[in-house]
Protein backbone atom coordinates (compact mmCIF):
# COMPACT_ATOMS: atom_id res chain seq x y z
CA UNK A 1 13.06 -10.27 18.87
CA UNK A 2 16.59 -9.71 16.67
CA UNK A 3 15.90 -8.12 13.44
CA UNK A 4 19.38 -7.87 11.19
CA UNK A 5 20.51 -5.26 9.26
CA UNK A 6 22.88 -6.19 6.42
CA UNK A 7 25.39 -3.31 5.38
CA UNK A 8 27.23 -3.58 2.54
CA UNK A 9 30.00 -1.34 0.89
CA UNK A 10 27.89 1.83 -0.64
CA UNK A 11 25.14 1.27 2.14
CA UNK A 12 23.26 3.90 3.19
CA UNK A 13 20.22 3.10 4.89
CA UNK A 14 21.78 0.75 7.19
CA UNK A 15 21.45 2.99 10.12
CA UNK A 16 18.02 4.47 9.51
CA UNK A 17 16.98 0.91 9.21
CA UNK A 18 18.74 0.10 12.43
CA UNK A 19 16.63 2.92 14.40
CA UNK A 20 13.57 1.65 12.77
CA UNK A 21 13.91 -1.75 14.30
CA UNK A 22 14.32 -0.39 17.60
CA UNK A 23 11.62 2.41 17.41
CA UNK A 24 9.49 -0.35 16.87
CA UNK A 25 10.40 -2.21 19.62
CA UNK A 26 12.67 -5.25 18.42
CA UNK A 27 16.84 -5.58 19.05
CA UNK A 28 18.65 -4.35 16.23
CA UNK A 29 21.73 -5.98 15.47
CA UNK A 30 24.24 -5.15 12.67
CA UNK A 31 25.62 -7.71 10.14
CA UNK A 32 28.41 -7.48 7.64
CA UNK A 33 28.31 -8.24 3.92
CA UNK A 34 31.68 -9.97 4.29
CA UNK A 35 30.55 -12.48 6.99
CA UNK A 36 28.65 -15.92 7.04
CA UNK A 37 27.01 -14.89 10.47
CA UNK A 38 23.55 -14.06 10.94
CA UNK A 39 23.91 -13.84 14.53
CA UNK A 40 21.07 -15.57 15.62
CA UNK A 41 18.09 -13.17 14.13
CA UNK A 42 14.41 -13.60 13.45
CA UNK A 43 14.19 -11.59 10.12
CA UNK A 44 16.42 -9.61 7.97
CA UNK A 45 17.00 -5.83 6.51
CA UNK A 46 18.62 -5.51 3.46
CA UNK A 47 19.04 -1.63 3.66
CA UNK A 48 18.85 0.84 0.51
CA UNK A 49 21.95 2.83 -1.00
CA UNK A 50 24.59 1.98 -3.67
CA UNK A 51 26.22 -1.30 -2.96
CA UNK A 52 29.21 -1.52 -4.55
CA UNK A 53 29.20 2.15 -6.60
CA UNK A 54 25.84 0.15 -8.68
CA UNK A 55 28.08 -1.26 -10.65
CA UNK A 56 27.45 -3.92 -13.44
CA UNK A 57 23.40 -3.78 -12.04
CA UNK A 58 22.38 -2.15 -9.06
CA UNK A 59 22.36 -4.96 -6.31
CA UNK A 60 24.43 -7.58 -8.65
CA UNK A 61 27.49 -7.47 -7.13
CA UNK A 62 25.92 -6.97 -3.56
CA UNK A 63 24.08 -10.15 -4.21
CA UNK A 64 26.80 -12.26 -4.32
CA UNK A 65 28.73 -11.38 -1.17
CA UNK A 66 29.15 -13.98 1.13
CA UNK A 67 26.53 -13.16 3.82
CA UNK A 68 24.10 -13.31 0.84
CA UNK A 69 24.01 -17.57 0.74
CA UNK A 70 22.87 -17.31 4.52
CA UNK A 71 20.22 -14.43 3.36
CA UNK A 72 18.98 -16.99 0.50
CA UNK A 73 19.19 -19.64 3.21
CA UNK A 74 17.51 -18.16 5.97
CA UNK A 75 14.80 -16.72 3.23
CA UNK A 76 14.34 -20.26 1.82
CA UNK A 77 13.51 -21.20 5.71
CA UNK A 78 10.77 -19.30 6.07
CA UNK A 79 12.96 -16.22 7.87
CA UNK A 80 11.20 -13.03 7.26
CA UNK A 81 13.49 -11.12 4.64
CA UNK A 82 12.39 -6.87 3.47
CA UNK A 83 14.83 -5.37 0.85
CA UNK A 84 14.36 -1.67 0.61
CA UNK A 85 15.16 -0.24 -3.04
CA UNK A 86 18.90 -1.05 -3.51
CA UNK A 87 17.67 -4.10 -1.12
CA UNK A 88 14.99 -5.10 -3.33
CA UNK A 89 17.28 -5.00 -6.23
CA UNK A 90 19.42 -7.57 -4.48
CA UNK A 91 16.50 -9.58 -3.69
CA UNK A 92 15.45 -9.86 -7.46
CA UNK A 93 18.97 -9.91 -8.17
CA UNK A 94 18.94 -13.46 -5.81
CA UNK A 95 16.73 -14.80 -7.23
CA UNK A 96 14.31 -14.17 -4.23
CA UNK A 97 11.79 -12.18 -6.34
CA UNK A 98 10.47 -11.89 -9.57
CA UNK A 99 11.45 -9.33 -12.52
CA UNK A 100 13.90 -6.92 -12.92
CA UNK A 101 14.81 -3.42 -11.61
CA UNK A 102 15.74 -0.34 -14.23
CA UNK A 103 16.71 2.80 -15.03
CA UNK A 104 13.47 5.00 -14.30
CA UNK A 105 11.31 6.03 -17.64
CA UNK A 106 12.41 9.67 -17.14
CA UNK A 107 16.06 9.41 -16.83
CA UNK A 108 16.50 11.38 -13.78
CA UNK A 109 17.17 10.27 -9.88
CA UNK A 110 13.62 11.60 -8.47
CA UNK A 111 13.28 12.11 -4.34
CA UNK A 112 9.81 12.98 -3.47
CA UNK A 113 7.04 11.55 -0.91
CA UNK A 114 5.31 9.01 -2.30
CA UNK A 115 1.75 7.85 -1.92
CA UNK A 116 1.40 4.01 -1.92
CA UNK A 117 -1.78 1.25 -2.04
CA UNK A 118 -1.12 -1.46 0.20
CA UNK A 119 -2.12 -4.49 -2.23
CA UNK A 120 -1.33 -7.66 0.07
CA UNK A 121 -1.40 -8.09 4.37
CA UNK A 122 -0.45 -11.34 3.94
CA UNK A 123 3.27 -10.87 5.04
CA UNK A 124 5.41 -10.46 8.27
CA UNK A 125 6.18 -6.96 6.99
CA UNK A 126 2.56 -5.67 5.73
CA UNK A 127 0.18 -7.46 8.37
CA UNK A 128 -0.16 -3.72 10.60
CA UNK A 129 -1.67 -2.39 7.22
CA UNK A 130 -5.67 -2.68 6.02
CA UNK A 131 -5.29 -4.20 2.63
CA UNK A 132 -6.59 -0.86 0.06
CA UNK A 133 -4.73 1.72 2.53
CA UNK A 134 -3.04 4.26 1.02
CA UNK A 135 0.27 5.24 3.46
CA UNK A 136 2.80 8.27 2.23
CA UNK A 137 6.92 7.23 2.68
CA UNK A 138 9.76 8.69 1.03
CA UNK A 139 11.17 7.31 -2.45
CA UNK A 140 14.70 8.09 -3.70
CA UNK A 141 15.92 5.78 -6.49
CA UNK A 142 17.28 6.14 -9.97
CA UNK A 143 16.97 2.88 -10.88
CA UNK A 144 13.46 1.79 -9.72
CA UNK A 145 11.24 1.24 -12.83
CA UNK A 146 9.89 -2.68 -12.28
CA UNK A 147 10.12 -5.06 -15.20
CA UNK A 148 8.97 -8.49 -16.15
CA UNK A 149 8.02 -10.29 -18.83
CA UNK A 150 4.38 -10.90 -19.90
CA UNK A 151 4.26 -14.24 -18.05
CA UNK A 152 5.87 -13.09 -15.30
CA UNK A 153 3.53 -10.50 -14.61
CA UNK A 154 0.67 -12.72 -15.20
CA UNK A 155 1.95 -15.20 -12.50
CA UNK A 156 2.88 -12.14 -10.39
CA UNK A 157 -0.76 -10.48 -10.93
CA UNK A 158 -2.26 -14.28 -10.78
CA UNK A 159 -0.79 -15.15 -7.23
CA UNK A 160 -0.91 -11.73 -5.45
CA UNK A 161 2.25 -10.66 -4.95
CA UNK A 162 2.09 -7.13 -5.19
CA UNK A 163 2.27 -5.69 -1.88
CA UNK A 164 2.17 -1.87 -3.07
CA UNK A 165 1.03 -0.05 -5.80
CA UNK A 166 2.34 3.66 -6.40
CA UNK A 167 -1.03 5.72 -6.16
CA UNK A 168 -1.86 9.34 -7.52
CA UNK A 169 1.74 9.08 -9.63
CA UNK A 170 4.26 6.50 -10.77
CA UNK A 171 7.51 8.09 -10.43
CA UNK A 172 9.64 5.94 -12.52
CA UNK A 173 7.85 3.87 -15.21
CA UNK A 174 7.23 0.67 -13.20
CA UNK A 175 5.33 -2.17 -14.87
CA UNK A 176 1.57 -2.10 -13.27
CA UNK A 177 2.46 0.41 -10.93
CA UNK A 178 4.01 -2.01 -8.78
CA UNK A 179 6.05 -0.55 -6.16
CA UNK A 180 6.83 -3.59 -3.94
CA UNK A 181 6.43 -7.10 -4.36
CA UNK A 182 6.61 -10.49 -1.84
CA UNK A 183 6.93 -14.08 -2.46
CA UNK A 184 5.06 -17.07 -2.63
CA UNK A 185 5.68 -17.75 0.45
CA UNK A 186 4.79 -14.31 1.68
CA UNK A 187 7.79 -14.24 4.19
CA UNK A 188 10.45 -12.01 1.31
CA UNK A 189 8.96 -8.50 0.87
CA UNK A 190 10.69 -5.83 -1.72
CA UNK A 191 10.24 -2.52 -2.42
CA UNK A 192 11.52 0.79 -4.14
CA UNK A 193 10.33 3.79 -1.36
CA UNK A 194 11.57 3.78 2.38
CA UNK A 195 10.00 3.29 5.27
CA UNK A 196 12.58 3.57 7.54
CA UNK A 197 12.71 7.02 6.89
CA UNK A 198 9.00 7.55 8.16
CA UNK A 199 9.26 6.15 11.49
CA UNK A 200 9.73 8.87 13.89
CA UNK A 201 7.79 12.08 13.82
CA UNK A 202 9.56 15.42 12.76
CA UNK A 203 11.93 13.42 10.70
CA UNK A 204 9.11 11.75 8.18
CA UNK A 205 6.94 12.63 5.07
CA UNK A 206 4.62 16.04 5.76
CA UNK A 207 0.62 15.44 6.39
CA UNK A 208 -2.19 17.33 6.70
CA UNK A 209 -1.37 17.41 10.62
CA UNK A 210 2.16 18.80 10.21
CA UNK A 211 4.79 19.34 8.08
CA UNK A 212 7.57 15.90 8.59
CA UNK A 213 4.89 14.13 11.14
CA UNK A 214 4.23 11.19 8.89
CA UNK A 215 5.27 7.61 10.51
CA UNK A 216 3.15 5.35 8.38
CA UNK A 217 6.81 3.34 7.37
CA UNK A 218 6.62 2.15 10.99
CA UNK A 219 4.13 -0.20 10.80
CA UNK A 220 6.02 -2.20 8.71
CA UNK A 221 8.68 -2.67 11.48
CA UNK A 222 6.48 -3.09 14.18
CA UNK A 223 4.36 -5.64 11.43
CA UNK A 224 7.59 -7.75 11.52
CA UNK A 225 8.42 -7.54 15.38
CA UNK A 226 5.21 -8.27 16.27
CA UNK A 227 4.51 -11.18 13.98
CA UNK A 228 8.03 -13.47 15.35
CA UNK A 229 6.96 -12.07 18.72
CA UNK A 230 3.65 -13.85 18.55
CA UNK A 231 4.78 -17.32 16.62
C-alpha cells in the first residue's frame, strides 16, 4: 500500500510523515509540489511546515502548485487525503474543507502536547480510534485558530465532520474547539496537531508510563494503511 507525501518549498514535516507511513507498515513514496505525478498511490500526506515562507495565507500559495489539481483530483475520487496543520490549511485553502485557518487568539506560536477527543471514526485516517477517545500528539502552529461562519458551522456541526476536538485546553482560539475536520465524503481529513511526530516511542508526547513514550499519532497511519489494504 503507497501512501504519498507531498513536499513543498518551506516543508517540514515531510520526512517525519514519511517515517510514519512506514512505521506503520505501508510504502512511503515522496512527491514534489512542482510535478503532476502521483506515482501511483493509495492516499496522500500533505505534510505541516511553512510552504512558501506563509506568505499571502498560510497554505495559499502551496495550494495552487501544480501537483495540487491531481491532490483535488485524486480527493474528488474518493483517494484518502490527511493535511497536517500547514496541510490542513491547504486543504481549506482548496477548497477541500470547510472554514478558514487564523492567526491564534493569543498572538503567539504555542508548541505543547496536546490532548484531543476523537469526534468521528468514520474516515480512512480515524477508523483505529474509539469514537470519545481522548489521544495526546504534539501541536506547533501559529496560525491554527478555526473559523467559519455561522452556517458553516451549523452544516459542519449538522453533518459530523469534526474529527477532533482539543480537550482540557484550546490552544489557539478555534471555533467549537475543533481541532480537525473531514469531509462529506469522509475520505479528506485535516488537522492542526501532528501525529507523525507520535509514532515511535522515545521520540513522542510524555505519559504516565514514561517521559516521550506516547505513539497514539500512529494509529492514524496504520488507520489509513490498513483501510486500502482491506478494500
Amino acid at each position: 500500500m503507497k501512501v504519498g507525501v507531498v513536499t513543498f518549498p518551506g516543508s517540514l514535516d515531510d520526512r517525519d510523515a514519511l517515517r510514519a507511513i512506514k512505521l506503520a507498515g505501508g510504502t512511503a513514496v515522496a512527491l514534489w509540489h512542482g510535478d503532476h505525478d502521483l506515482k501511483g498511490v493509495d492516499a496522500l500526506v500533505l505534510p505541516g511546515g511553512f510552504s512558501y515562507g506563509d506568505y499571502l495565507r498560510c497554505g495559499a500559495i502551496a495550494a495552487h502548485s501544480p501537483i495540487m489539481s491531481e491532490v483535488v483530483d485524486a480527493a474528488n475520487k474518493g483517494m484518502p487525503v490527511l493535511g497536517i496543520c500547514n496541510g490542513f490549511q491547504m486543504l481549506v485553502e482548496s477548497g477541500l474543507l470547510p472554514g478558514g485557518l487564523i492567526r491564534n487568539d493569543h498572538g503567539d506560536f504555542i508548541c505543547r502536547d496536546q490532548v484531543l477527543r476523537v469526534d468521528n471514526t468514520s474516515t480512512p485516517w480515524t477508523s483505529g480510534y474509539r469514537e470519545g477517545q481522548e489521544i495526546t500528539i504534539p501541536l506547533k502552529n501559529g496560525e491554527g485558530g478555526f473559523i467559519a461562519d455561522d452556517e458553516t458551522l451549523r452544516r459542519i456541526e449538522g453533518e459530523n465532520l469534526v474529527t477532533f476536538r482539543y480537550s482540557e485546553v484550546n490552544p489557539n482560539g478555534s471555533l467549537h474547539d475543533i481541532a480537525g475536520l473531514r469531509n462529506e465524503a469522509g475520505n479528506v481529513v485535516g488537522l492542526m496537531p501532528h501525529p507523525e511526530h507520535a509514532v515511535e516511542s522515545g521520540f513522542g508526547p510524555d505519559t504516565a508510563i514514561a517521559m516521550k513514550s506516547g505513539t497514539e499519532g500512529l494509529t492514524m497511519f496504520e488507520s489509513v494503511v490498513g483501510s486500502v489494504v482491506h478494500q
